[in-house]
C-alpha atoms as a PDB file:
ATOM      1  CA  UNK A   1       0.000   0.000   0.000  1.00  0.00           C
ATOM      2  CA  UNK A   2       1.661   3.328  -0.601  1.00  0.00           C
ATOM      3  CA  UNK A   3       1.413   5.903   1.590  1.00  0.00           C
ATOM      4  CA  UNK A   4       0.678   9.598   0.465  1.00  0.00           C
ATOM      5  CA  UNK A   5       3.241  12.307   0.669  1.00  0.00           C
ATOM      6  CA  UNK A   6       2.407  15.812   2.393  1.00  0.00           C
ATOM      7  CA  UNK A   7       2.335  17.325  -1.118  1.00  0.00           C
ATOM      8  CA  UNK A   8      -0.662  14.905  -2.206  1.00  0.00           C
ATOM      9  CA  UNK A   9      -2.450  15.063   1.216  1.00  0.00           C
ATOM     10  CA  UNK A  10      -2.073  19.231   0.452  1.00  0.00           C
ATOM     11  CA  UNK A  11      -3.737  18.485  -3.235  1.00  0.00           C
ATOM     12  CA  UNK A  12      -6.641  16.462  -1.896  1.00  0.00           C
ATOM     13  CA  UNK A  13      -7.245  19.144   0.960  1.00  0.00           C
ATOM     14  CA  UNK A  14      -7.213  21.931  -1.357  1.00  0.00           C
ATOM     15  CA  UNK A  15      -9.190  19.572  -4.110  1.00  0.00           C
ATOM     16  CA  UNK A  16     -12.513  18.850  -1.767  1.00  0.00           C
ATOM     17  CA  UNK A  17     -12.397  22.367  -0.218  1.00  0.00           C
ATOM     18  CA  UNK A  18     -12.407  24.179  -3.290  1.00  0.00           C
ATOM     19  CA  UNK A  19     -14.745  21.587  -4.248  1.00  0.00           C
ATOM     20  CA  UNK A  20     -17.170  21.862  -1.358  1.00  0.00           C
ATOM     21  CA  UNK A  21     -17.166  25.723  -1.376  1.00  0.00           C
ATOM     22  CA  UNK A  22     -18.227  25.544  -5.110  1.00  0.00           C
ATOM     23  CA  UNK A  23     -21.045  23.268  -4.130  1.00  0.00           C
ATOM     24  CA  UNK A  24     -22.258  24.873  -1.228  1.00  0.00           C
ATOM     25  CA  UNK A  25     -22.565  28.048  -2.821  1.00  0.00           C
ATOM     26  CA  UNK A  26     -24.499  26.532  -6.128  1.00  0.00           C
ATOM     27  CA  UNK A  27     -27.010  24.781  -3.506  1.00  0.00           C
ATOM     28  CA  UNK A  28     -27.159  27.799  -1.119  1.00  0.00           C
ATOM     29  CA  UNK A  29     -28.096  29.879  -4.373  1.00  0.00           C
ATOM     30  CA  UNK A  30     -30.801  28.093  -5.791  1.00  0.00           C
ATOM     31  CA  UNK A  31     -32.231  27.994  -1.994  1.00  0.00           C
ATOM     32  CA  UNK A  32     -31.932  31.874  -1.213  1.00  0.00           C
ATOM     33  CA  UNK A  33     -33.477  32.154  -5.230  1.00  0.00           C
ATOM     34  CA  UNK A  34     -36.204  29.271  -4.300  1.00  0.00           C
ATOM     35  CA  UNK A  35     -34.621  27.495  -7.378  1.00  0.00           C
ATOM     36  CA  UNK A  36     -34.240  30.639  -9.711  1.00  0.00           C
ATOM     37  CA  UNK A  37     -37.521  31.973  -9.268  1.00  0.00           C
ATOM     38  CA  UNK A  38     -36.681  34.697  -7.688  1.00  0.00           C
ATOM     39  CA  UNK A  39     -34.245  37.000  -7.907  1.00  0.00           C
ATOM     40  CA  UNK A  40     -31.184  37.706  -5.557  1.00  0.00           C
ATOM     41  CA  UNK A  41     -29.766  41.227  -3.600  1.00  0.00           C
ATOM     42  CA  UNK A  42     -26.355  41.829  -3.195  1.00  0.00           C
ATOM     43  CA  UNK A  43     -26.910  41.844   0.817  1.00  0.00           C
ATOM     44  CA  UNK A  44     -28.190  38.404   0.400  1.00  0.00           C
ATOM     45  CA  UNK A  45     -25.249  37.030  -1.603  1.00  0.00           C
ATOM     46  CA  UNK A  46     -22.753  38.794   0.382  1.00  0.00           C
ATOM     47  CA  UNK A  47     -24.797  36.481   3.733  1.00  0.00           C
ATOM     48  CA  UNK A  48     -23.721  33.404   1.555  1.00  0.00           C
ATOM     49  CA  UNK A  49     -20.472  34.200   0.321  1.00  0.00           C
ATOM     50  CA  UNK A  50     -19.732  35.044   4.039  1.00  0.00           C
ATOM     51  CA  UNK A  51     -21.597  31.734   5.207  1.00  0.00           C
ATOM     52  CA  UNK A  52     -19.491  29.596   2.895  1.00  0.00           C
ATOM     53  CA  UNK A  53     -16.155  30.609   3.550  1.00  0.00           C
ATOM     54  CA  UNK A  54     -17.072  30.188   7.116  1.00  0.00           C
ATOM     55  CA  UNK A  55     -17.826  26.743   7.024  1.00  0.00           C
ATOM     56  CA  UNK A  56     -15.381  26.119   4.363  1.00  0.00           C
ATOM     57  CA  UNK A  57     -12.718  27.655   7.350  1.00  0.00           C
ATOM     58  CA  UNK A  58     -14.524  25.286   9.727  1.00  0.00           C
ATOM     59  CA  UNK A  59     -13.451  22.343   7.724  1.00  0.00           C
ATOM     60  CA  UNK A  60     -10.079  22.966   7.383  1.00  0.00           C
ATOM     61  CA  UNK A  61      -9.310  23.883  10.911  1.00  0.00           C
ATOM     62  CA  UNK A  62      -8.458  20.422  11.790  1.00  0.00           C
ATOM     63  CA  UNK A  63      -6.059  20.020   8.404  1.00  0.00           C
ATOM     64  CA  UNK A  64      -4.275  23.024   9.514  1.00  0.00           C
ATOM     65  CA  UNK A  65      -4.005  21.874  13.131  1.00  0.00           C
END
């Protein structure tokens, strides 16, 4: 079994938290739009910019730790 080097752990981090901050904010937009039906201010896409780099900070606490 081969073990992973800090460089490829460091790609796979920065892979699935790039990759989770796109999705969250796709999701979270179609919810604050109620699935492009309505449309969107900039004080409620600043909320869920703001929201998703939060959590997306949240999850990589541990890594940095």
């Amino acid at each position: 079994m081969k073990k992973k080097t800090l460089e490829e752990k460091i790609k796979d981090v920065v892979f699935y938290a790039t990759a989770f901050f796109i999705m969250y904010l796709i999701i979270g937009f179609l919810i604050k739009t109620e699935y492009l039906h309505c449309g969107i201010t900039w004080d409620k896409l600043y909320e869920l910019f703001r929201d998703t780099l939060t959590l997306t900070a949240y999850f990589l606490a541990p890594v940095a730790e």
